[in-house]
C-alpha atoms as a PDB file:
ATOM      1  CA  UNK A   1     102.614 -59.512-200.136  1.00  0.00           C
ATOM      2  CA  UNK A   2     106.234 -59.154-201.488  1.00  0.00           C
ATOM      3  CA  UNK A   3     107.018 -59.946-205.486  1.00  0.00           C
ATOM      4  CA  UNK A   4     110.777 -60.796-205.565  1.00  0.00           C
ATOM      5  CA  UNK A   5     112.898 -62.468-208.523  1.00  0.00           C
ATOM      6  CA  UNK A   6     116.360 -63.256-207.551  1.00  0.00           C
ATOM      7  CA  UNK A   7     115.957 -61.157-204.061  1.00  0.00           C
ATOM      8  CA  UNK A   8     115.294 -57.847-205.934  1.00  0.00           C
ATOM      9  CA  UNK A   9     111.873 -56.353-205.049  1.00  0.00           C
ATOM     10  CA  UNK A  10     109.416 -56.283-207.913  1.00  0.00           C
ATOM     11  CA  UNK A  11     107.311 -52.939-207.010  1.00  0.00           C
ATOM     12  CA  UNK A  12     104.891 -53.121-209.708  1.00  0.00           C
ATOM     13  CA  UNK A  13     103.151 -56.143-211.528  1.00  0.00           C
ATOM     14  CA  UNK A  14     102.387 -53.880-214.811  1.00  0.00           C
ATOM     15  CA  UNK A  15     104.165 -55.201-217.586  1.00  0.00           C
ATOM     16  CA  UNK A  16     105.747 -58.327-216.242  1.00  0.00           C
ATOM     17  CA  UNK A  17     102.565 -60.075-216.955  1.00  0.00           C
ATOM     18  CA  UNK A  18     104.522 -63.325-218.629  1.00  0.00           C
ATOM     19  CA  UNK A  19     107.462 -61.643-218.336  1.00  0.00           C
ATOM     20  CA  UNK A  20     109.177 -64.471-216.131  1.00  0.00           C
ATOM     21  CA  UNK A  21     110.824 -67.129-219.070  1.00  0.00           C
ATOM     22  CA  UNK A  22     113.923 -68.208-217.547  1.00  0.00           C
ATOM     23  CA  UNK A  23     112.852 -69.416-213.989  1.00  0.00           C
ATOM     24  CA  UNK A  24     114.341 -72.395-212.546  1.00  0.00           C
ATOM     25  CA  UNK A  25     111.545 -72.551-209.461  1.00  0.00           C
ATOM     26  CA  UNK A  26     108.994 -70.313-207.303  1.00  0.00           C
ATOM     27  CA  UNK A  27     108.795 -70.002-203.834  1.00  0.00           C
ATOM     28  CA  UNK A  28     106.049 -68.783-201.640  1.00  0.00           C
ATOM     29  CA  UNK A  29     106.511 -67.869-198.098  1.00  0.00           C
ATOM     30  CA  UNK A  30     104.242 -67.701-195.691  1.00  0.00           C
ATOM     31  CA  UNK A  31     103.521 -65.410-192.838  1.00  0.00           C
ATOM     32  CA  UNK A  32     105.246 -62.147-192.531  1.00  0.00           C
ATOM     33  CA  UNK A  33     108.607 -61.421-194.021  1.00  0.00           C
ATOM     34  CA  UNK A  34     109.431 -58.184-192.664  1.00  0.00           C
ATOM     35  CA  UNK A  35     112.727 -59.705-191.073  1.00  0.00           C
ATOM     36  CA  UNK A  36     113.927 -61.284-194.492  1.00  0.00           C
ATOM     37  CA  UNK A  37     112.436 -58.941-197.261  1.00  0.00           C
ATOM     38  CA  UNK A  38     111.638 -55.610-195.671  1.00  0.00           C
ATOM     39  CA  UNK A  39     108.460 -53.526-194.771  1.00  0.00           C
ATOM     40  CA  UNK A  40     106.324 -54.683-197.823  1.00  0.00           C
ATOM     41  CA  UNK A  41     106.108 -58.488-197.334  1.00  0.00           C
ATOM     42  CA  UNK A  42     103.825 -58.482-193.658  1.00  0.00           C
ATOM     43  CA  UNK A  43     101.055 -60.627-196.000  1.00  0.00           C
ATOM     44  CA  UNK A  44     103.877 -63.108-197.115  1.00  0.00           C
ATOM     45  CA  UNK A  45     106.381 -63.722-199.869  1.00  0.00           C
ATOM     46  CA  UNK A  46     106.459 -64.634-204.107  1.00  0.00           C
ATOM     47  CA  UNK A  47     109.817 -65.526-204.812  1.00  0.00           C
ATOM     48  CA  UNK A  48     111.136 -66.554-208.506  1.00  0.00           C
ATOM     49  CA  UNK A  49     114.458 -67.893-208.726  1.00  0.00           C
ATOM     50  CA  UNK A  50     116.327 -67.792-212.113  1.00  0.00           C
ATOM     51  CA  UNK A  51     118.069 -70.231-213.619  1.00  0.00           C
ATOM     52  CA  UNK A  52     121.965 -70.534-213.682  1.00  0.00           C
ATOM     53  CA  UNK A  53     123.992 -70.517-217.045  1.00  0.00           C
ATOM     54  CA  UNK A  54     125.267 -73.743-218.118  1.00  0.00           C
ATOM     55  CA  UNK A  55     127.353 -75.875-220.809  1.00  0.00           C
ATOM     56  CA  UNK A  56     124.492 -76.880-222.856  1.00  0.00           C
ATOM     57  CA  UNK A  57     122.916 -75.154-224.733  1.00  0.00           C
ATOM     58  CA  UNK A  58     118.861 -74.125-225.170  1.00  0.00           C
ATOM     59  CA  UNK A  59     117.274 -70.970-226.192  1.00  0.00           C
ATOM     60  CA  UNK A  60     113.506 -69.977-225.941  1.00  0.00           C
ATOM     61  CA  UNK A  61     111.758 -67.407-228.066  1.00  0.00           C
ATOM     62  CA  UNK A  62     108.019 -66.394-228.565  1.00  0.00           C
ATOM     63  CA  UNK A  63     106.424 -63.902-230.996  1.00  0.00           C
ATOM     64  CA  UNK A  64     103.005 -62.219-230.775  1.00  0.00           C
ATOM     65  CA  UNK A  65     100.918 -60.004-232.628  1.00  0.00           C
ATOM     66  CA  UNK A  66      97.576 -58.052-232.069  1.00  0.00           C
ATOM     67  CA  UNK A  67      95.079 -55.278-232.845  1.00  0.00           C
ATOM     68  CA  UNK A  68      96.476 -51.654-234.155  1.00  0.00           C
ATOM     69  CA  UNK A  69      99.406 -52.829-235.127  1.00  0.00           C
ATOM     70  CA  UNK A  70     101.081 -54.282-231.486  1.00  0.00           C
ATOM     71  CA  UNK A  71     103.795 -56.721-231.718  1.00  0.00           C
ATOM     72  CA  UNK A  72     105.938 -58.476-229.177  1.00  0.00           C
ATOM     73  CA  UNK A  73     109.070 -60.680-229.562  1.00  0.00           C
ATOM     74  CA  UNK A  74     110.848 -62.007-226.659  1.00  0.00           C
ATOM     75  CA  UNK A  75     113.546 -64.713-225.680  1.00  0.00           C
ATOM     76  CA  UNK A  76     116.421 -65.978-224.763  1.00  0.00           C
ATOM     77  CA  UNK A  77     120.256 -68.277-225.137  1.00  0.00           C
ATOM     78  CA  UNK A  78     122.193 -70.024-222.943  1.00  0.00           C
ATOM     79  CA  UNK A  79     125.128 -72.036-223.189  1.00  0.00           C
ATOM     80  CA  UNK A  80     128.811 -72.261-223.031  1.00  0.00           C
ATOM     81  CA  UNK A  81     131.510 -69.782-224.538  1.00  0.00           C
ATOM     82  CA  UNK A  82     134.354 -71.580-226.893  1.00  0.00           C
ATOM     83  CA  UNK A  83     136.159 -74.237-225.300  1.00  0.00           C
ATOM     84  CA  UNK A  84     137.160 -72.444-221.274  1.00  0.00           C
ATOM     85  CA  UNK A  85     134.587 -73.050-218.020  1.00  0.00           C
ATOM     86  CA  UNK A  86     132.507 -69.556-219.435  1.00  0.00           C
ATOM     87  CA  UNK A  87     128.778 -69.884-219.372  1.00  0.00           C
ATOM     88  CA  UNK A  88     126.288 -67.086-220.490  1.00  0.00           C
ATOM     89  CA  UNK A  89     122.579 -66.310-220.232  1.00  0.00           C
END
């Protein structure tokens, strides 16, 4: 089964565990995929679509702590740039 965000292959699933904050919707595909997505989607198809900058604006963040000392901060900003049509993410 194929892992894809945005139609780029996602090889590996270690350290992306939660790593998926800005997704506007998921789509699974059934059946083989070969035709759309290559040799490594025979079993099927995960696909996570991002979301698209727009005019308002919204950030996310989290923050985590554990054992030994590990930390983790991640997140995120979106919204428009002065007074033109330019959006950012």
């Amino acid at each position: 089964m194929g892992l894809y965000e945005d139609t780029v292959n996602i090889p590996f699933l270690t350290g992306t565990q939660g790593a998926f904050y800005d997704i506007q919707r998921t789509e699974v595909l059934k059946g083989p995929q070969g035709t759309l997505y290559g040799q490594n989607s025979s079993a099927g198809a995960v696909k996570y679509v991002s979301m698209d900058p727009g005019r308002e604006h919204e950030a996310w963040a989290s923050a985590g702590m554990g054992n030994h000392g590990a930390w983790e901060m991640r997140g995120y900003a979106t919204g428009g740039i002065g007074d033109g049509p330019l959006s950012a993410v």
